[in-house]
C-alpha atoms as a PDB file:
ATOM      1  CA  UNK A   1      11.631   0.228  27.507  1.00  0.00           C
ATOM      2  CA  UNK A   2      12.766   0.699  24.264  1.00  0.00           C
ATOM      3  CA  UNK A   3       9.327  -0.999  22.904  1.00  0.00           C
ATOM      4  CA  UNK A   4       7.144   1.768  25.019  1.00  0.00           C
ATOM      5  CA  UNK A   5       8.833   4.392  23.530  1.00  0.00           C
ATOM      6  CA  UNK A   6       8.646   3.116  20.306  1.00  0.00           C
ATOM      7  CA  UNK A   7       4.704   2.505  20.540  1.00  0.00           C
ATOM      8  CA  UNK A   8       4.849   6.214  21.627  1.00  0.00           C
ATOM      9  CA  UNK A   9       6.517   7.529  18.744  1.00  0.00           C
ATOM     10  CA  UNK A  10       4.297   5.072  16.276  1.00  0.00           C
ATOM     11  CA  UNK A  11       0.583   6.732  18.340  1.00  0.00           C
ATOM     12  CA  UNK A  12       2.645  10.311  18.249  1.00  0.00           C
ATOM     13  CA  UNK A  13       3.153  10.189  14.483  1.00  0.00           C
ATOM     14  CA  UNK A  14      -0.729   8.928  13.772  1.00  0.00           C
ATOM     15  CA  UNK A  15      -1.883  11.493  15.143  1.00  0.00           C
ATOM     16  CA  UNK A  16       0.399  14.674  14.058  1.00  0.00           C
ATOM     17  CA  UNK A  17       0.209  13.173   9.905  1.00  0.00           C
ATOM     18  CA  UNK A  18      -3.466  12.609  10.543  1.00  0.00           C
ATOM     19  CA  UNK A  19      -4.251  16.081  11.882  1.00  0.00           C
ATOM     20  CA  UNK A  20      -1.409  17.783   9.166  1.00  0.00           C
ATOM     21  CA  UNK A  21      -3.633  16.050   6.302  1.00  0.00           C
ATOM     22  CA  UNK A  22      -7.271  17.348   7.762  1.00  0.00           C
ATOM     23  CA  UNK A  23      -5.991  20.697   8.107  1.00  0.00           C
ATOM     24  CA  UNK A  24      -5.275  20.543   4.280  1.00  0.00           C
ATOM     25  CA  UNK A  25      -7.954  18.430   3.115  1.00  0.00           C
ATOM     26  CA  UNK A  26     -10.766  19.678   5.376  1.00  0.00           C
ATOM     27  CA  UNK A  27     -11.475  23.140   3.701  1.00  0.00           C
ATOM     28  CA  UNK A  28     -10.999  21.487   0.350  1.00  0.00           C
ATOM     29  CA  UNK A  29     -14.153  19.402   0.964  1.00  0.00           C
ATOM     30  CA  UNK A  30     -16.331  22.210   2.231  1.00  0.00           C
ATOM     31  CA  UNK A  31     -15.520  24.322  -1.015  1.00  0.00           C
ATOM     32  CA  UNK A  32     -15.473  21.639  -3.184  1.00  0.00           C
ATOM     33  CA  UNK A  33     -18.078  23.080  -5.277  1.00  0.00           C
ATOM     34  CA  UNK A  34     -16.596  26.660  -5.439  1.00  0.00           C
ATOM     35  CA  UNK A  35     -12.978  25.600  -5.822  1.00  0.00           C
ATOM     36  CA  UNK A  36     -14.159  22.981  -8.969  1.00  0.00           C
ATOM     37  CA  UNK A  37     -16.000  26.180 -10.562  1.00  0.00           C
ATOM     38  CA  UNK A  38     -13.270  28.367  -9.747  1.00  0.00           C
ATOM     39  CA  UNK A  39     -10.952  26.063 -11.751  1.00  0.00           C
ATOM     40  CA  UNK A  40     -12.926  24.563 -14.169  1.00  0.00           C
ATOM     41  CA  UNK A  41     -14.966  25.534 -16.929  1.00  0.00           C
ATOM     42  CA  UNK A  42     -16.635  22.942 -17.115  1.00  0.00           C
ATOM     43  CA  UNK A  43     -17.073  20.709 -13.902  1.00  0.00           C
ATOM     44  CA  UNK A  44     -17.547  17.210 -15.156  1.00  0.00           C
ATOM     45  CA  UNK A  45     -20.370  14.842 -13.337  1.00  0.00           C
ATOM     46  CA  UNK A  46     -19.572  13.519 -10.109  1.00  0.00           C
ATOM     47  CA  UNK A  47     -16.319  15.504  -9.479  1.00  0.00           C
ATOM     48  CA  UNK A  48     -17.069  16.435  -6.377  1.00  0.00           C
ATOM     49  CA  UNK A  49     -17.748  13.335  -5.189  1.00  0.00           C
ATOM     50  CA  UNK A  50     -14.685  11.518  -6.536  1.00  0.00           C
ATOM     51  CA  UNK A  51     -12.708  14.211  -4.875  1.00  0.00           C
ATOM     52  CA  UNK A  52     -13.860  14.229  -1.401  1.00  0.00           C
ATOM     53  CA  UNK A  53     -13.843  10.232  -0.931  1.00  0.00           C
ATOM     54  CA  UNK A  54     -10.516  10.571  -2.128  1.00  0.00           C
ATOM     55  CA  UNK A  55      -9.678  12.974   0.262  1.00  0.00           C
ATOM     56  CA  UNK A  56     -11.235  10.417   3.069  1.00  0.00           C
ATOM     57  CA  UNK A  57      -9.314   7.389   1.692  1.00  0.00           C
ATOM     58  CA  UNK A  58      -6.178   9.334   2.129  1.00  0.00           C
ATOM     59  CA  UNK A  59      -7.249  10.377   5.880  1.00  0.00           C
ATOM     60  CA  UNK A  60      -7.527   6.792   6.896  1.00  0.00           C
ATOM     61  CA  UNK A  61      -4.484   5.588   4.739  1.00  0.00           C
ATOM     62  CA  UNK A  62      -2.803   8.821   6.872  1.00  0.00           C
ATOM     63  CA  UNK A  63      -3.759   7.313  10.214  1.00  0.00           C
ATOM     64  CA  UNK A  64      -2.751   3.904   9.250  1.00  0.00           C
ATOM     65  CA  UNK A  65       0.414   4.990   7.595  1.00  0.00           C
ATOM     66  CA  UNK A  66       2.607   4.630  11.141  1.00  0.00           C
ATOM     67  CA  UNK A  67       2.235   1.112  11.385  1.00  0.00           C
ATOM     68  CA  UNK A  68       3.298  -0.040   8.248  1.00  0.00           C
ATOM     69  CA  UNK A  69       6.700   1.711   9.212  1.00  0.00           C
ATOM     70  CA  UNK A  70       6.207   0.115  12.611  1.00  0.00           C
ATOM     71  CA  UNK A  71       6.018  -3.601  10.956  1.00  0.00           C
ATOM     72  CA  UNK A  72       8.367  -2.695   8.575  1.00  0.00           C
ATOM     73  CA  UNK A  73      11.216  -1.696  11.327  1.00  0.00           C
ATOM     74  CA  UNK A  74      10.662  -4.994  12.832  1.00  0.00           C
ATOM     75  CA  UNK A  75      12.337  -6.895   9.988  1.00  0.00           C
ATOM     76  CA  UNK A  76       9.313  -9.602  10.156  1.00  0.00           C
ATOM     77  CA  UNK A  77       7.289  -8.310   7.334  1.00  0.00           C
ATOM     78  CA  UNK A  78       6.959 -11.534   5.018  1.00  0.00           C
ATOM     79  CA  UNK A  79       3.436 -12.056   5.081  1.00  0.00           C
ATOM     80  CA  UNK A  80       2.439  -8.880   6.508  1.00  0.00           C
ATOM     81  CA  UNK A  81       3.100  -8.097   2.845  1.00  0.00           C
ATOM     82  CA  UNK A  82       1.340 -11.115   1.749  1.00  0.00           C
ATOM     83  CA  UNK A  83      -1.952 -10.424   3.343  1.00  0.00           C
ATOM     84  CA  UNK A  84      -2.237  -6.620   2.927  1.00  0.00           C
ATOM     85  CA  UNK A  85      -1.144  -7.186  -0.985  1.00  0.00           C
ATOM     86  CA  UNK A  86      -3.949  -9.298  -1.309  1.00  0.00           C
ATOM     87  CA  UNK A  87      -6.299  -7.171   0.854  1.00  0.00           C
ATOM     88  CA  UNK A  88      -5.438  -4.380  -1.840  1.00  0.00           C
ATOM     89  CA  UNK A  89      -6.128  -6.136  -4.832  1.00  0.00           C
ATOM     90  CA  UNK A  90      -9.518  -6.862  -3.510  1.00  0.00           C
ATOM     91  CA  UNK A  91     -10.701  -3.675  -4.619  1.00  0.00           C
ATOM     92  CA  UNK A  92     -10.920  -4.310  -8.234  1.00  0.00           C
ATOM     93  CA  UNK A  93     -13.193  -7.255  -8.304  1.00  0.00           C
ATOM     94  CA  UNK A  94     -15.544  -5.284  -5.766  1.00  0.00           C
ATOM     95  CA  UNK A  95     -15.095  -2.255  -7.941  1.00  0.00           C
ATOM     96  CA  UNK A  96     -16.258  -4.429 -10.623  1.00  0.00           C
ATOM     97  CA  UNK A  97     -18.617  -5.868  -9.297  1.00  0.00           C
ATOM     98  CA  UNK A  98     -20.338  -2.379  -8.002  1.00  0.00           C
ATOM     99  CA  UNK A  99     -20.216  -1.159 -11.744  1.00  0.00           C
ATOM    100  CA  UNK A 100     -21.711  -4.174 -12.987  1.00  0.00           C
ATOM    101  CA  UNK A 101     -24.541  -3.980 -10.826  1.00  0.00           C
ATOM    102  CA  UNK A 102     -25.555  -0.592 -12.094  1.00  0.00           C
ATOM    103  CA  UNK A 103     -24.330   1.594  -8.988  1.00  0.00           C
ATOM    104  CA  UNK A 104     -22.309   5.187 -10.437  1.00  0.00           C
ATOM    105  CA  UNK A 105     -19.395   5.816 -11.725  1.00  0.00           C
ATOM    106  CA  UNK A 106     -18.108   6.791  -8.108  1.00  0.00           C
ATOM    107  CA  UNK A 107     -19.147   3.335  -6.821  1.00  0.00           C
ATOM    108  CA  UNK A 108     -15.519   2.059  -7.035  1.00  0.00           C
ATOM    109  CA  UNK A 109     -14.011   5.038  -4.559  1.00  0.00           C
ATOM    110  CA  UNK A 110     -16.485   2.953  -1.772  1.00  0.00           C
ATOM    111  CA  UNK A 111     -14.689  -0.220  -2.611  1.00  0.00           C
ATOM    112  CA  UNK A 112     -11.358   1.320  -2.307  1.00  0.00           C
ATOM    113  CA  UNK A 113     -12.576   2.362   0.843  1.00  0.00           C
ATOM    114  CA  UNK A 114     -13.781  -0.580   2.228  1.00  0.00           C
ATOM    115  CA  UNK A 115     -10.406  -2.081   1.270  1.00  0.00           C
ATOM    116  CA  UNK A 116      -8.665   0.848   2.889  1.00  0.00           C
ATOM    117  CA  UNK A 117     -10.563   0.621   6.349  1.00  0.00           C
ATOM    118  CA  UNK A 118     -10.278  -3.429   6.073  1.00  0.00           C
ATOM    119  CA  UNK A 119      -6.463  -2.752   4.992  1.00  0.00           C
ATOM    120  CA  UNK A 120      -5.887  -0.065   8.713  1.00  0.00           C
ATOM    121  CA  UNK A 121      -7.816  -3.510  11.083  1.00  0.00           C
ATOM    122  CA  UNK A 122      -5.512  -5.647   9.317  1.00  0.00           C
ATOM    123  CA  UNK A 123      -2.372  -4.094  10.146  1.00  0.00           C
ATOM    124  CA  UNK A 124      -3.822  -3.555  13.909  1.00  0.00           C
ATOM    125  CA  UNK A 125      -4.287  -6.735  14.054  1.00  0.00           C
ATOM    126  CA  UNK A 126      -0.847  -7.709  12.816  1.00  0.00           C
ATOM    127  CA  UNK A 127       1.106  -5.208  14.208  1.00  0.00           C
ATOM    128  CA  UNK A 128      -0.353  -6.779  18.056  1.00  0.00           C
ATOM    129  CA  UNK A 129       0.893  -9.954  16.893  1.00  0.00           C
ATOM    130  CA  UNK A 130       4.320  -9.181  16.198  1.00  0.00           C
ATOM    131  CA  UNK A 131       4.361  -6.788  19.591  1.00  0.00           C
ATOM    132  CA  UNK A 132       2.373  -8.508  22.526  1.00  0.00           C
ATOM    133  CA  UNK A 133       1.962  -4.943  24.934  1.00  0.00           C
ATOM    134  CA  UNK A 134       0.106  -3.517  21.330  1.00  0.00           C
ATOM    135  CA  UNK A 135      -3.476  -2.610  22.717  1.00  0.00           C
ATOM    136  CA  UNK A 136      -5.448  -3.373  19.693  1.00  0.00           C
ATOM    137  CA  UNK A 137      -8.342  -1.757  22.075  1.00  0.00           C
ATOM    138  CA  UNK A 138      -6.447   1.316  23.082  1.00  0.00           C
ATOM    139  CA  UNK A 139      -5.729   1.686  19.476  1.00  0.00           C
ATOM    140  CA  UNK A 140      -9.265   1.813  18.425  1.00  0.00           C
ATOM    141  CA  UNK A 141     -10.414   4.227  21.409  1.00  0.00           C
ATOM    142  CA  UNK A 142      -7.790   6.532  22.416  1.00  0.00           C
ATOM    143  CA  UNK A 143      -6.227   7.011  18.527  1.00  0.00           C
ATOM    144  CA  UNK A 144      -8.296   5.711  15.309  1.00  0.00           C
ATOM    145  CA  UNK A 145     -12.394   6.469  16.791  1.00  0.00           C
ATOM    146  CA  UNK A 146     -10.815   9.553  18.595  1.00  0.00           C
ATOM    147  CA  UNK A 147      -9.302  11.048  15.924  1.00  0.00           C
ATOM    148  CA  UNK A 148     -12.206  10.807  13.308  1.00  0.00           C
ATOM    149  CA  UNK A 149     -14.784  11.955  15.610  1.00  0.00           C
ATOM    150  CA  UNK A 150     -12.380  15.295  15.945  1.00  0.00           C
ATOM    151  CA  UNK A 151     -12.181  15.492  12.847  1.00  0.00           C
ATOM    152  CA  UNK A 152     -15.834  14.908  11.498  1.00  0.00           C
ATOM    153  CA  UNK A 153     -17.464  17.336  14.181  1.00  0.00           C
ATOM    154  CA  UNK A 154     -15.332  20.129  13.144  1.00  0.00           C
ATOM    155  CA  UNK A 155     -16.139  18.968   9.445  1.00  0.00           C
ATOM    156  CA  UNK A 156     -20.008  18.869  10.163  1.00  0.00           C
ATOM    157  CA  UNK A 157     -20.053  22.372  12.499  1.00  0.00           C
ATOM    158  CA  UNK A 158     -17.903  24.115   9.365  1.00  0.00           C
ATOM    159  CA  UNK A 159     -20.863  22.864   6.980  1.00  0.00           C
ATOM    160  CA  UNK A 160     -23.477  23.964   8.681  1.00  0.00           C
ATOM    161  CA  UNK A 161     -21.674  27.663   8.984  1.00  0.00           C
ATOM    162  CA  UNK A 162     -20.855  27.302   5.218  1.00  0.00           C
ATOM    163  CA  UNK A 163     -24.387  26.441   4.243  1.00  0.00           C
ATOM    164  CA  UNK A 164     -25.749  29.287   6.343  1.00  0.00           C
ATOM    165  CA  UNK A 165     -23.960  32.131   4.280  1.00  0.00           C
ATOM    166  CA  UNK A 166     -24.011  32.977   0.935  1.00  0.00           C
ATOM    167  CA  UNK A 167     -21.623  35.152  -0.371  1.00  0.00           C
ATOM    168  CA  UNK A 168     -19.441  32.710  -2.262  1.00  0.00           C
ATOM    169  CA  UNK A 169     -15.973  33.932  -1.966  1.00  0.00           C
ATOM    170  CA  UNK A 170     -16.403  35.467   1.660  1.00  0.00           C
ATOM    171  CA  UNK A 171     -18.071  32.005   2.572  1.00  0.00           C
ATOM    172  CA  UNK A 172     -14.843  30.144   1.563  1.00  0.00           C
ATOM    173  CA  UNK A 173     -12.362  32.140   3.615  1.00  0.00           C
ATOM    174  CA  UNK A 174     -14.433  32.271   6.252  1.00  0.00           C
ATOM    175  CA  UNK A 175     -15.726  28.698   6.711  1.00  0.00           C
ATOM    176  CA  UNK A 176     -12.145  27.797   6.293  1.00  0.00           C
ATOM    177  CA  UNK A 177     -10.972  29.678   8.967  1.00  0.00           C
ATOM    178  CA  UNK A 178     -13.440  28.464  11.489  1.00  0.00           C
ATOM    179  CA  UNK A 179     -12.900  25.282  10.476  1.00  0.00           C
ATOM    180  CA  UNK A 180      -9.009  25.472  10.883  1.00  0.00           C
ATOM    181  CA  UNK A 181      -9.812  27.131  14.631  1.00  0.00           C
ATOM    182  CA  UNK A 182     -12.297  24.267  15.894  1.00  0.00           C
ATOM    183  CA  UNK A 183     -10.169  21.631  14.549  1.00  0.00           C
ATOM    184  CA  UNK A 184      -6.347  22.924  15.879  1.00  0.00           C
ATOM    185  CA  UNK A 185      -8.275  23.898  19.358  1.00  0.00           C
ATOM    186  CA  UNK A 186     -10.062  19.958  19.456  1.00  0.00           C
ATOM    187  CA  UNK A 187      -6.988  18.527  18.305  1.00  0.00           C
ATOM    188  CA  UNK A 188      -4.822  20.487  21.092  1.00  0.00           C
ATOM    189  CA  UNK A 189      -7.022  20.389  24.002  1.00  0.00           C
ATOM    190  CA  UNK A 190      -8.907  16.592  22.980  1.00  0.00           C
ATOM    191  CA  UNK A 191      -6.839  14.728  20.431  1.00  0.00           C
ATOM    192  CA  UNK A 192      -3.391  14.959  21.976  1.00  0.00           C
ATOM    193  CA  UNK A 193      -1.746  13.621  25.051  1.00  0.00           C
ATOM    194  CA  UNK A 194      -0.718  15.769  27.852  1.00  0.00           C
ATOM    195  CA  UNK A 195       2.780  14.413  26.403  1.00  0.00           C
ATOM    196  CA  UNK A 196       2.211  15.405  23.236  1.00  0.00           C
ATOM    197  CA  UNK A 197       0.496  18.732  24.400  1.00  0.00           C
ATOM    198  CA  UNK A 198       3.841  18.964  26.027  1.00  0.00           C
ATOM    199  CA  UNK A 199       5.818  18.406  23.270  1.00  0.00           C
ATOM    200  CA  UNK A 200       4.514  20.738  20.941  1.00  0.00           C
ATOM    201  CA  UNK A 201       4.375  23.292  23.588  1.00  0.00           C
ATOM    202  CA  UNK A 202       8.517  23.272  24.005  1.00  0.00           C
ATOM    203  CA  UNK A 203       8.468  23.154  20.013  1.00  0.00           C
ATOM    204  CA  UNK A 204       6.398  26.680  19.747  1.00  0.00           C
ATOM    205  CA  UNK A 205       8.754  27.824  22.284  1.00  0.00           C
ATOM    206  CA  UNK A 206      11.882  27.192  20.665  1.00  0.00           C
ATOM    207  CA  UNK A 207      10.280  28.366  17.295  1.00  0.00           C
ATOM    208  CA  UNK A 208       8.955  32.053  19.077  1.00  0.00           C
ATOM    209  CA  UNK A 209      12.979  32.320  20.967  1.00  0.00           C
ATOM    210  CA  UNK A 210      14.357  31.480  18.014  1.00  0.00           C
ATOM    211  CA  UNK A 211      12.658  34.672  16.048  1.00  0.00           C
ATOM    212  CA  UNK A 212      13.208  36.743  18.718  1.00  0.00           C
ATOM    213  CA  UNK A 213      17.040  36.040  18.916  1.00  0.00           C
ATOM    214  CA  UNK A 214      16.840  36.462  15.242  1.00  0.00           C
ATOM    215  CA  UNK A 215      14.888  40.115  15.277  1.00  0.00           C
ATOM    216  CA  UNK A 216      16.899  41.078  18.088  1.00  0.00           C
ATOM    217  CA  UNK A 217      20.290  40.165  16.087  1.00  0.00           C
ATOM    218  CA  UNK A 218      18.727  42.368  12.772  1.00  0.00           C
ATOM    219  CA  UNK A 219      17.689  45.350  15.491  1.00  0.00           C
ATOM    220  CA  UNK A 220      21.310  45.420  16.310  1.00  0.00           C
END
């Protein structure tokens, strides 16, 4: 029993620091150009596009993140170290290797994610090892391919709107907006559980009674 709800918590907390990172990361990459002008002078070449694979590698380290502290809690993490060390260092030969070849600058942000996406099938694969009842297939379907298809439809939907307007300024708060709306409604109603829906439904209601204990204590 105590494996279930551990596999529970481990899916649960792929999930919530996946989503918690897109809602963050998402608007950056729409107004990637405007924020980069906004701050900079100057934007150097390629900015933009160091930036927002980046901001990907980090999404699938995010998703991945759980099971590290999933192999980690089981004490057995001797070569699971090993290999994933190794898997890591991979990416500066093929960085190397790209830049050698004549591909740009912002060549060695696809090795690291290559290396990334090989690191998160590694640990799957690992991780099932070490616990038998891990669904390597479940893992793939119902968490990893779910939650990037969420997350690249609302990405691809708040592009299109962003591309279709063009006051600058009003296009950023706007297209951020929608884009947080589509992506906390798909990741409610789609990318959760009824579990988890029903977890963070008791959560907003002990967050909304505990303000109105706390507004009715000021009142008096």
């Amino acid at each position: 029993m105590t494996i279930y709800i551990l596999l529970g918590v481990i899916f649960y907390l792929m999930g919530i620091s996946f989503y918690l990172l897109a809602v963050i990361s998402l608007p950056i990459m729409i107004n990637i150009t405007y924020i980069l002008n906004l701050w900079l002078v100057e934007v150097p070449q390629y900015t933009d596009i160091f930036l927002i694979l980046t901001i990907v590698c980090n999404l699938l380290y995010a998703i991945s993140s759980p099971l590290t502290t999933a192999m980690q809690a089981t004490g057995r993490i001797k070569w699971f170290q090993v290999i994933i060390c190794i898997v890591m260092l991979t990416e500066l030969p093929i960085a190397y290797l790209l830049l050698s070849i004549g591909y740009p600058p912002y060549s060695v942000l696809y090795a690291s994610l290559f290396v990334t996406l090989l690191g998160v099938l590694i640990r799957i694969v690992l991780i099932s090892r070490i616990l038998p009842i891990y669904e390597i297939r479940y893992y793939v379907t119902h968490i990893f391919s779910k939650n990037i298809l969420i997350v690249f439809i609302t990405y691809c939907i708040a592009y299109i709107l962003h591309k279709r307007w063009n006051r600058i300024v009003f296009t950023a708060v706007l297209s951020s907006f929608i884009l947080e709306l589509i992506l906390f409604s798909l990741a409610y109603l789609c990318g959760l559980s009824s579990t988890e829906r029903y977890v963070v439904n008791q959560k907003l209601v002990t967050i909304l009674e505990s303000k109105r204990r706390k507004n009715k204590q000021k009142m008096i």
